[in-house]
N, C-alpha and C. Protein backbone atom coordinates (compact mmCIF):
# COMPACT_ATOMS: atom_id res chain seq x y z
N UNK A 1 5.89 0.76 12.01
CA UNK A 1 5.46 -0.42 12.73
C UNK A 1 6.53 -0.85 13.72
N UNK A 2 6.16 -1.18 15.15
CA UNK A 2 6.86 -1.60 16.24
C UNK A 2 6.79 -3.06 16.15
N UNK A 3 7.97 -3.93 16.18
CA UNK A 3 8.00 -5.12 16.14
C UNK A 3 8.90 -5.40 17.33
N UNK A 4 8.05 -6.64 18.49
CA UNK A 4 8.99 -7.16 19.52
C UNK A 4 9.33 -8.00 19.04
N UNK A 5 10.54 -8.60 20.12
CA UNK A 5 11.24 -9.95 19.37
C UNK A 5 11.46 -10.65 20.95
N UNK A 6 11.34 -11.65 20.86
CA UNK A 6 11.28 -12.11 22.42
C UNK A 6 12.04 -13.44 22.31
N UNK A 7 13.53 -13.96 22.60
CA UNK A 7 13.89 -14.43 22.71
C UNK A 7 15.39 -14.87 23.15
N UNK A 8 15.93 -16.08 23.74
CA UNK A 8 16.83 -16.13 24.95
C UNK A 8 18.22 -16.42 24.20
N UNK A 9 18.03 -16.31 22.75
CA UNK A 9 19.19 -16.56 22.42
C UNK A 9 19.57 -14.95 21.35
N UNK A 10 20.90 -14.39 22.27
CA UNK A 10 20.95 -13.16 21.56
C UNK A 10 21.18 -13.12 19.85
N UNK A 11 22.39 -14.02 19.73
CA UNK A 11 22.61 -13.84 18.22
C UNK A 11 21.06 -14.30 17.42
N UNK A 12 20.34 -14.80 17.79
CA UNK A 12 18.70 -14.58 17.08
C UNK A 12 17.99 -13.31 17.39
N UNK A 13 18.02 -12.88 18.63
CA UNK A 13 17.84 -11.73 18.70
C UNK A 13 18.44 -10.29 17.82
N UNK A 14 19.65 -10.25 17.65
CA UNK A 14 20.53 -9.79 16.92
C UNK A 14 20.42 -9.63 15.44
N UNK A 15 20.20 -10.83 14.94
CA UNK A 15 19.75 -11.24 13.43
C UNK A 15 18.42 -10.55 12.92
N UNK A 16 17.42 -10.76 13.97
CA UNK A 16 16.38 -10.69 13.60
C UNK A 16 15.90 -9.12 13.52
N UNK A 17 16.80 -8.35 14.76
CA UNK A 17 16.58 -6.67 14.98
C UNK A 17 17.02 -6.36 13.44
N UNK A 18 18.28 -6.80 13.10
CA UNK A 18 18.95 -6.31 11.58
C UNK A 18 17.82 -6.19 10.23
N UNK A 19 17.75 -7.48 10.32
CA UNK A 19 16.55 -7.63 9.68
C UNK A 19 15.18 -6.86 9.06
N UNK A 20 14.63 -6.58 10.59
CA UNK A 20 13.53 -6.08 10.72
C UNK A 20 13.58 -4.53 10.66
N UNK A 21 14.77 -4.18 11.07
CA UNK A 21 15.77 -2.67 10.89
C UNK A 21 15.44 -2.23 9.37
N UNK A 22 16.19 -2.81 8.45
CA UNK A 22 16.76 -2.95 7.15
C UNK A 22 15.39 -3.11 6.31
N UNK A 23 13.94 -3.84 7.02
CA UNK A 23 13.04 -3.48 5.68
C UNK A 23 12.47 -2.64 7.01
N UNK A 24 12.73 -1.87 7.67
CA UNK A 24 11.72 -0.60 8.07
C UNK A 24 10.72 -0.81 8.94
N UNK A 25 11.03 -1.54 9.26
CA UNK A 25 10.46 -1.70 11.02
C UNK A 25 11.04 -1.21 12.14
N UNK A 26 10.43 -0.90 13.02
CA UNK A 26 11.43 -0.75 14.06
C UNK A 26 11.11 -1.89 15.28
N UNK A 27 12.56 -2.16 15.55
CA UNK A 27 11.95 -3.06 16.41
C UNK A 27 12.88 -3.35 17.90
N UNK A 28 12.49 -3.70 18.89
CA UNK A 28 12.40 -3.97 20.31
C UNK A 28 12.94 -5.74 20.62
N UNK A 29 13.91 -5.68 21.40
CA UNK A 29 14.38 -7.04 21.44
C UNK A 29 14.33 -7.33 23.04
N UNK A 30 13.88 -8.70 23.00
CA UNK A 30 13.95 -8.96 24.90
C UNK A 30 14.62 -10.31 24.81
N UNK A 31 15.08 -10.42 25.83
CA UNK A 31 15.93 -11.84 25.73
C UNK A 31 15.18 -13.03 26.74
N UNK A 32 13.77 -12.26 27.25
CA UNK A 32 12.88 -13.18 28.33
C UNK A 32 11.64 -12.86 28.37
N UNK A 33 10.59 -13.84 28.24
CA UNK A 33 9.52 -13.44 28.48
C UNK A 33 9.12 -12.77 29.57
N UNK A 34 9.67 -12.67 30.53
CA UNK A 34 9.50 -11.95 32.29
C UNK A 34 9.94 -10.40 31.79
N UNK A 35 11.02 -9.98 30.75
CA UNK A 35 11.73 -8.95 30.30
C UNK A 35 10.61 -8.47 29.36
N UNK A 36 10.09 -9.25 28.58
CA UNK A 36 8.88 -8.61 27.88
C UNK A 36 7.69 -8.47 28.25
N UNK A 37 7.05 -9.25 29.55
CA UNK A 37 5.67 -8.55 29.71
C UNK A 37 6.00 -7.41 30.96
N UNK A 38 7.13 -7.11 31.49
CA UNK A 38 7.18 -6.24 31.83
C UNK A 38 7.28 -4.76 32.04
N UNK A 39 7.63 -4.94 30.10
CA UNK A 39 7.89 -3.48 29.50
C UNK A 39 6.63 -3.21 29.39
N UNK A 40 5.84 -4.53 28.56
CA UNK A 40 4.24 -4.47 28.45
C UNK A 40 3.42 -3.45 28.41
N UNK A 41 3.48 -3.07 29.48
CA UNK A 41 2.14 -2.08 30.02
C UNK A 41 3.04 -0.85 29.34
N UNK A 42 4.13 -0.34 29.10
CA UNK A 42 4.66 1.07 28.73
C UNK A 42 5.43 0.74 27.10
N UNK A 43 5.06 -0.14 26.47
CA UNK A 43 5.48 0.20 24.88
C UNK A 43 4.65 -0.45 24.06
N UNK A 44 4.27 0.30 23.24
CA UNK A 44 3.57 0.20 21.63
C UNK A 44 3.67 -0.53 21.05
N UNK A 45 3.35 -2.11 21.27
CA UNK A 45 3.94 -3.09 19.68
C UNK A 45 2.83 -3.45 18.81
N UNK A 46 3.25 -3.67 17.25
CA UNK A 46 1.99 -3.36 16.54
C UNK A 46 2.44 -5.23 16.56
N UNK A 47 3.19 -6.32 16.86
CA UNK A 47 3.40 -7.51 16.40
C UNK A 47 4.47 -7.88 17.27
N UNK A 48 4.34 -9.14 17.68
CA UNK A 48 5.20 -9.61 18.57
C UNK A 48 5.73 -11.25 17.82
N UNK A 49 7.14 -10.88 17.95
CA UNK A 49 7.85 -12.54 17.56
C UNK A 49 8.46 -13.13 18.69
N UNK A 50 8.00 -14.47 18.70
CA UNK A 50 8.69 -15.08 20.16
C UNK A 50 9.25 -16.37 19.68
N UNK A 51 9.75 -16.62 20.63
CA UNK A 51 10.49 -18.27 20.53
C UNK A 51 9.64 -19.13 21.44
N UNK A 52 9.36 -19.99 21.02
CA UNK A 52 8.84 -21.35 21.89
C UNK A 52 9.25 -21.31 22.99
N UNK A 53 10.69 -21.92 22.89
CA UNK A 53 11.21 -22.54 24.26
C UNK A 53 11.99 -21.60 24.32
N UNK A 54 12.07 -21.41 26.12
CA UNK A 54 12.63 -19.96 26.24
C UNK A 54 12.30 -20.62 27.80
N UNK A 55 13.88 -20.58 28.40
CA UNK A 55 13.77 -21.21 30.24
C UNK A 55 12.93 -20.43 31.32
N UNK A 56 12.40 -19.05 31.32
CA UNK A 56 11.69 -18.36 32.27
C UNK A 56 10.43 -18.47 31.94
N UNK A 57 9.67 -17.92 31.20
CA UNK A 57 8.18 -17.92 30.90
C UNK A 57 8.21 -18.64 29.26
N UNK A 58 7.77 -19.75 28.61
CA UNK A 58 7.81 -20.65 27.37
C UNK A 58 7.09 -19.50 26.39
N UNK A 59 7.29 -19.72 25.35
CA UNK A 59 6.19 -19.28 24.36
C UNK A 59 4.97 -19.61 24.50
N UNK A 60 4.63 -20.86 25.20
CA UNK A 60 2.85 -21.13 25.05
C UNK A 60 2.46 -20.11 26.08
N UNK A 61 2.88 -20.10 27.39
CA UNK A 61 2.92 -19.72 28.23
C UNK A 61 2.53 -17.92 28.18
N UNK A 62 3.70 -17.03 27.15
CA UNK A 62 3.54 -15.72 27.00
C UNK A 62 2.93 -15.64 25.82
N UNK A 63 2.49 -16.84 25.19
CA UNK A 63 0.79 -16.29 24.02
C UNK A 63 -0.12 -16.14 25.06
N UNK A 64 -0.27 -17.23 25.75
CA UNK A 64 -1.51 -16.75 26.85
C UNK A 64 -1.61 -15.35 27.33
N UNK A 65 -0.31 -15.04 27.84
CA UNK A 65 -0.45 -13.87 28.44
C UNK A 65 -0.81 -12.69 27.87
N UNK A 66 -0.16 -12.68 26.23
CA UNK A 66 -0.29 -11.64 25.11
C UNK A 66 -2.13 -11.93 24.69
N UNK A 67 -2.84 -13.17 24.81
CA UNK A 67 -4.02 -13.28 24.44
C UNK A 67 -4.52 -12.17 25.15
N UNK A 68 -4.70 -12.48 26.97
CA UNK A 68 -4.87 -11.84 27.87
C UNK A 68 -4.94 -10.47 27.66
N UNK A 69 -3.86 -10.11 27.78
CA UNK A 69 -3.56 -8.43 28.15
C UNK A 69 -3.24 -7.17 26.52
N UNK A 70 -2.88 -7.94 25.43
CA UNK A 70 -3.27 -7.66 24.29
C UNK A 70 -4.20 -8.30 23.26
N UNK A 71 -4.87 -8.87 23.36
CA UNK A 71 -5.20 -9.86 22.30
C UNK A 71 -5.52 -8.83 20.88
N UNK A 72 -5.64 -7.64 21.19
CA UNK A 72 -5.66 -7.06 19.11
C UNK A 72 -4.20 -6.75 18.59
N UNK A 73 -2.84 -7.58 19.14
CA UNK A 73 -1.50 -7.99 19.21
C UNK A 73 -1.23 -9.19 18.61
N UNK A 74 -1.24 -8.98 16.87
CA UNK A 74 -0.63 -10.52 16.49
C UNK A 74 0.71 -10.89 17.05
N UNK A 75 0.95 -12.10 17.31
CA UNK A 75 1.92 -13.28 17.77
C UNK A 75 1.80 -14.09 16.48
N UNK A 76 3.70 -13.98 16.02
CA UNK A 76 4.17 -14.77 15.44
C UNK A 76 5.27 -15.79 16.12
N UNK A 77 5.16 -17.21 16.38
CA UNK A 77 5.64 -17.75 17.23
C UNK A 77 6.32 -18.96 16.12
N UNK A 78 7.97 -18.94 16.47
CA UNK A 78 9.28 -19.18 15.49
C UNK A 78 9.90 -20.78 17.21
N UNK A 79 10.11 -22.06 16.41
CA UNK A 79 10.43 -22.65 17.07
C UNK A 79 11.45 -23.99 16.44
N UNK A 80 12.44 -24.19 16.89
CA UNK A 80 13.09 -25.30 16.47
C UNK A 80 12.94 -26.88 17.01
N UNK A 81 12.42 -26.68 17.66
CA UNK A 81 11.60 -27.91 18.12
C UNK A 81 10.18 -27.76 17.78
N UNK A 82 9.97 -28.31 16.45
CA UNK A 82 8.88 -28.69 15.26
C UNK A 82 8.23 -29.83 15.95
N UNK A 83 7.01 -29.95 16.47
CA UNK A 83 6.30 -30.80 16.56
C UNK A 83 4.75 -30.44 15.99
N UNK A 84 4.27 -31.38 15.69
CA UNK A 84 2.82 -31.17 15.00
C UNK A 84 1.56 -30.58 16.20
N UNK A 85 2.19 -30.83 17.70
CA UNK A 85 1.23 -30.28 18.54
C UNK A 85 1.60 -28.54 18.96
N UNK A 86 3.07 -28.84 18.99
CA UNK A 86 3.45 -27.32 18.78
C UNK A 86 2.70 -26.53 18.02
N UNK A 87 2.25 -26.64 16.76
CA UNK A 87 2.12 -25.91 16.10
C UNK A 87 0.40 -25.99 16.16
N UNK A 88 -0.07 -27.03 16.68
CA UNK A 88 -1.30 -26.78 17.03
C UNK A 88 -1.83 -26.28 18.07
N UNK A 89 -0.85 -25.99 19.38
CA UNK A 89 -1.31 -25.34 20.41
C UNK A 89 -1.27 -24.23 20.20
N UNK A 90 -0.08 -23.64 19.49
CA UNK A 90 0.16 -22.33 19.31
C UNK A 90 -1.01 -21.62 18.21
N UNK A 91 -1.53 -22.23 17.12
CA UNK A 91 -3.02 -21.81 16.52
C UNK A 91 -4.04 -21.48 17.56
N UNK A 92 -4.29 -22.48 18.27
CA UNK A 92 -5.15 -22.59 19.47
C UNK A 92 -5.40 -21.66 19.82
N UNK A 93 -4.14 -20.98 20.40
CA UNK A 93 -3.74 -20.09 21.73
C UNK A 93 -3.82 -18.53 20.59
N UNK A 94 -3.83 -18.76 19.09
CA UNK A 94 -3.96 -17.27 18.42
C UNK A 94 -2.91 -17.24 17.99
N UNK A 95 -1.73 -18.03 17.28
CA UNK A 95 -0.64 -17.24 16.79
C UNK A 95 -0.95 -17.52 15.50
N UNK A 96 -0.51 -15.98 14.87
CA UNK A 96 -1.43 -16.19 13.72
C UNK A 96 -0.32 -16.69 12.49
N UNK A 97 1.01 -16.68 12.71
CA UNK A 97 1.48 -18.08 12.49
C UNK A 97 2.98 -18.16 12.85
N UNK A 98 3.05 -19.81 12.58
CA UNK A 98 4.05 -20.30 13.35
C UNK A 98 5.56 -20.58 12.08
N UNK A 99 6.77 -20.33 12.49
CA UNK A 99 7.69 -20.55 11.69
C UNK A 99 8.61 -21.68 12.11
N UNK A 100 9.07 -22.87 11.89
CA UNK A 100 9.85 -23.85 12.36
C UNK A 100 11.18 -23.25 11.67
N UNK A 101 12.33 -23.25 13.06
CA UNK A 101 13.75 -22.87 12.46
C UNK A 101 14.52 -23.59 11.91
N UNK A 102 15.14 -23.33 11.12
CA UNK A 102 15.35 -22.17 10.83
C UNK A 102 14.75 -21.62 9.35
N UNK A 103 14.44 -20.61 9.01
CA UNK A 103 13.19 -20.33 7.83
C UNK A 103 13.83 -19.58 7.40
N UNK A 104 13.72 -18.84 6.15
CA UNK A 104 13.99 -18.12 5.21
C UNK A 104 13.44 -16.27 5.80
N UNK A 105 14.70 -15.78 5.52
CA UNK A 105 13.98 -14.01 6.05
C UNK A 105 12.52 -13.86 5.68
N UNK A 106 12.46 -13.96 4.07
CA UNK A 106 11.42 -13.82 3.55
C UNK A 106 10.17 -14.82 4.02
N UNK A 107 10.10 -15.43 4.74
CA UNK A 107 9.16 -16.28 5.96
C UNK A 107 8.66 -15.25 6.87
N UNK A 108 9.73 -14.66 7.29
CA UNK A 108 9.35 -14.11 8.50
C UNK A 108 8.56 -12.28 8.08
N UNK A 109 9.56 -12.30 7.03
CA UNK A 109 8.89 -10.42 6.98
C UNK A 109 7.44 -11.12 6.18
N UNK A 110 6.84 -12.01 5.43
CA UNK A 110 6.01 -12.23 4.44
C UNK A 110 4.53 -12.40 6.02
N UNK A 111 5.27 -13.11 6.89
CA UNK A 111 4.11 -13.23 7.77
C UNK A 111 3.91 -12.09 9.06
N UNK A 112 5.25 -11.11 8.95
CA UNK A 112 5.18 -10.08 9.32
C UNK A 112 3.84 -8.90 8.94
N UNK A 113 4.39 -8.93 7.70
CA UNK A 113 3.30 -8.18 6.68
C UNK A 113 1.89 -8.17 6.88
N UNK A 114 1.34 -10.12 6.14
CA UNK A 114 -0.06 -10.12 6.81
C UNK A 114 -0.29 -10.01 8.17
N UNK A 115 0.68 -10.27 8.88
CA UNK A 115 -0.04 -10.09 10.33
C UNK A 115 -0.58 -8.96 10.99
N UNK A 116 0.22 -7.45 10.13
CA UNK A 116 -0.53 -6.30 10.53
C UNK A 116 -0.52 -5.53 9.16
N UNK A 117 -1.07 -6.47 8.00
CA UNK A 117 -2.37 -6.12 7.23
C UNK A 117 -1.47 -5.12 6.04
N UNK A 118 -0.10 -5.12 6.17
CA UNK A 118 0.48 -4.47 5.31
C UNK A 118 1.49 -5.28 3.89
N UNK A 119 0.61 -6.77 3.84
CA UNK A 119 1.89 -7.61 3.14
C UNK A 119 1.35 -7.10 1.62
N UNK A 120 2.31 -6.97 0.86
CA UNK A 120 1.60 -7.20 -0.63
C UNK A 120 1.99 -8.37 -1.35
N UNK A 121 2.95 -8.88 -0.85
CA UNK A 121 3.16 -10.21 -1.21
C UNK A 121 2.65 -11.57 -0.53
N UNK A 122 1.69 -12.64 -1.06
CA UNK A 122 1.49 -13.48 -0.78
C UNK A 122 2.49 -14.06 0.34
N UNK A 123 2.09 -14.72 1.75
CA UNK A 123 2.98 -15.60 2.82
C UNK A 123 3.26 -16.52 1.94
N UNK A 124 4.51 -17.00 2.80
CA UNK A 124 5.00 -18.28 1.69
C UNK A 124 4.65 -19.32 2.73
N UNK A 125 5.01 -20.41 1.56
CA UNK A 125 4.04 -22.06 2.29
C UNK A 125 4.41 -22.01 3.72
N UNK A 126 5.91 -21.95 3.99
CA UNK A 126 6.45 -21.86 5.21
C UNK A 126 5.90 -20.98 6.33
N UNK A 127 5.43 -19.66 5.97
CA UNK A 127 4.80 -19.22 6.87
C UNK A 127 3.31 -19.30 7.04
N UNK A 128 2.22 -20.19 6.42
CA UNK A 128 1.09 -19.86 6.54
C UNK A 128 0.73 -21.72 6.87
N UNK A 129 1.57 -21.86 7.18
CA UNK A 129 1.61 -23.35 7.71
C UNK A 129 1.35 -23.02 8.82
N UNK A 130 0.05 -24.14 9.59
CA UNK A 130 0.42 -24.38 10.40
C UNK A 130 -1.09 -24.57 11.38
């Protein structure tokens, strides 16, 4: 499984490649949404993780675009600015779920999992919030 990671702050970027490395994913890191729909059209992702706020193209902004031009592409969308509409636009828009930072690994691989249908462990509250 190909996992992107789309976001402007490297040491999250960094963390999260390790991570996703270590239980057997492989995964793809961009530090901009402009950097990630541009690879777009030439790489394979079975799941995409983004950050909200992000200064070139926002997270609401590149769900739209991922609706658009992938939509059979779950979006898991991770944000530290927790607001209750946040997390309702981002449902809206298809993310099939949202993580407020900072969350537990096991948040992120648990909603990793269901998102492309390989979890055997139940999401935890944290990730199926939302």
């Amino acid at each position: 499984m190909r996992i992107a990671i789309v976001d402007d702050d490297s040491s999250v970027r960094k963390a999260l490649r390790r991570l996703l490395e270590s239980s057997n994913y492989s995964a793809d890191t961009f530090a901009s949404g402009k950097e990630f729909l541009a690879a777009l059209h030439h790489t394979a992702i079975d799941c995409v993780v983004i950050d909200l706020k992000m200064p070139d193209i926002g997270g609401l902004e590149l769900l739209r675009a991922l609706t658009e031009r992938r939509p059979s592409v779950p979006v898991i969308v991770m944000s530290a600015f927790d607001t209750p509409k946040s997390r309702s636009d981002c449902k809206m828009l298809g993310a099939v779920a949202y993580l407020p930072k900072p969350f537990e690994e096991s948040a992120l691989l648990s909603a990793i999992g269901a998102a492309v249908g390989g979890a055997k462990a139940k999401p935890s509250k944290e990730a199926s919030e939302g």
